[in-house]
Protein backbone atom coordinates (compact mmCIF):
# COMPACT_ATOMS: atom_id res chain seq x y z
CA UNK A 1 187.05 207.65 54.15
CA UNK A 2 190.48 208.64 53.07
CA UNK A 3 191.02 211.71 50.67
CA UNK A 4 193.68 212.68 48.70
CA UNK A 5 194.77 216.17 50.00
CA UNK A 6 196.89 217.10 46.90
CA UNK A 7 200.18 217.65 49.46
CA UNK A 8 202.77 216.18 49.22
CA UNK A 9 203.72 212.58 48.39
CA UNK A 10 201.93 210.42 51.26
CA UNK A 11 198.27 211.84 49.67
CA UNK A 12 199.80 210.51 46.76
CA UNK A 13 200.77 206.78 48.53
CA UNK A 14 197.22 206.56 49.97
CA UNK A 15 195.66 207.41 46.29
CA UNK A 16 197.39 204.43 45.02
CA UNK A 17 196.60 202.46 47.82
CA UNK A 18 192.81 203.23 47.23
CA UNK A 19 192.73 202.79 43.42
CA UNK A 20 194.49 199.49 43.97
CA UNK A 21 192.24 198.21 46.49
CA UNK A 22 189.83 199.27 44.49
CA UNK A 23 190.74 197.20 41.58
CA UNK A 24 191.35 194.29 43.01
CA UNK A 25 188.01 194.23 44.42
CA UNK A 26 186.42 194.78 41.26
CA UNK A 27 188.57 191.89 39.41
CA UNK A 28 187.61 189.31 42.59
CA UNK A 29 183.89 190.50 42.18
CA UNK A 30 184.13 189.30 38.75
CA UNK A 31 186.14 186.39 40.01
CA UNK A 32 188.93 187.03 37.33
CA UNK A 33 192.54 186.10 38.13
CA UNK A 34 195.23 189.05 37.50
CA UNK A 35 196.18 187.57 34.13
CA UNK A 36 192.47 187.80 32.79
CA UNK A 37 191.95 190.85 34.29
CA UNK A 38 195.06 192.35 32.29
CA UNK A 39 194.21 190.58 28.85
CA UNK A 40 190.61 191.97 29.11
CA UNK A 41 192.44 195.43 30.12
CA UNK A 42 194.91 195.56 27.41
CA UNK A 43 197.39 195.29 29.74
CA UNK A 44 200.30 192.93 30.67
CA UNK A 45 199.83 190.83 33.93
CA UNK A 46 203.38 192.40 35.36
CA UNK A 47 202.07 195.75 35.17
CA UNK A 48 198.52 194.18 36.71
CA UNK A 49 199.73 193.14 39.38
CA UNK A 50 201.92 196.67 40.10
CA UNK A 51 198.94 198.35 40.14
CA UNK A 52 197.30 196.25 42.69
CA UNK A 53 199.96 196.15 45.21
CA UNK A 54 200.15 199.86 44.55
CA UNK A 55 203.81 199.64 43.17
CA UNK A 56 202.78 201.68 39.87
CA UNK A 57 200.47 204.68 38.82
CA UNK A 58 197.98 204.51 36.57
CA UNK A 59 197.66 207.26 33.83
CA UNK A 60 194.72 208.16 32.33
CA UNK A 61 194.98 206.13 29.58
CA UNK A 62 195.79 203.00 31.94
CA UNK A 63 192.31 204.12 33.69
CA UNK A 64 190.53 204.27 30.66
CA UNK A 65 191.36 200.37 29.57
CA UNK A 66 190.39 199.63 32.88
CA UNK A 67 187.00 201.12 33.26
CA UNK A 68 185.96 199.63 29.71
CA UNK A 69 187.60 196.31 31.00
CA UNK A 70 185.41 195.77 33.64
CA UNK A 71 182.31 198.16 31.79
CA UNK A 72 182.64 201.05 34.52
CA UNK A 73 182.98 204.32 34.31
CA UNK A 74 186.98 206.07 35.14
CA UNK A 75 184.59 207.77 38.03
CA UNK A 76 183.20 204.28 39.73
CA UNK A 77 187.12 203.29 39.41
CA UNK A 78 187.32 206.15 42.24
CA UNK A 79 184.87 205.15 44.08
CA UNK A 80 184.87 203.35 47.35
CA UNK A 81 182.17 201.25 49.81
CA UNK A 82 181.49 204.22 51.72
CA UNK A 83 181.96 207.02 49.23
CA UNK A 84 184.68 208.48 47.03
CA UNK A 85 188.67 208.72 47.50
């Protein structure tokens, strides 16, 4: 399991990495392509698909629209297989 340390900007990188993953595997488990994903989100497709290559952050409000999106909580968003980021 990989944790964000707070240090630095490659915690930060692998954060991303994790929420994206994380994301994406939600949206396939739902088998929803990116742009119904992002409509159900309230979010555009472009900025989707940043988010799941990792290429954007996510602010809280972004997190928000996606946890009632897919009817999660911001928390479960966090959370991987084997525990939590």
């Amino acid at each position: 399991m990989i944790r964000y340390d707070g240090i630095g900007t490659e915690g930060t990188i692998v954060l991303k990495e994790e929420f994206a993953n994380r994301i994406k595997q939600l949206r396939q488990e739902k088998r929803w392509s990116q742009e119904t994903a992002a409509e159900i989100c309230d979010l555009s497709s472009r900025y989707w698909g940043k988010l799941e290559r990792a290429e954007a952050s996510a602010s809280i409000d972004t997190i928000e629209k996606i946890s009632k999106g897919f009817q999660v909580s911001a928390a479960e968003l966090m959370k991987e297989e084997d525990g939590w980021m």
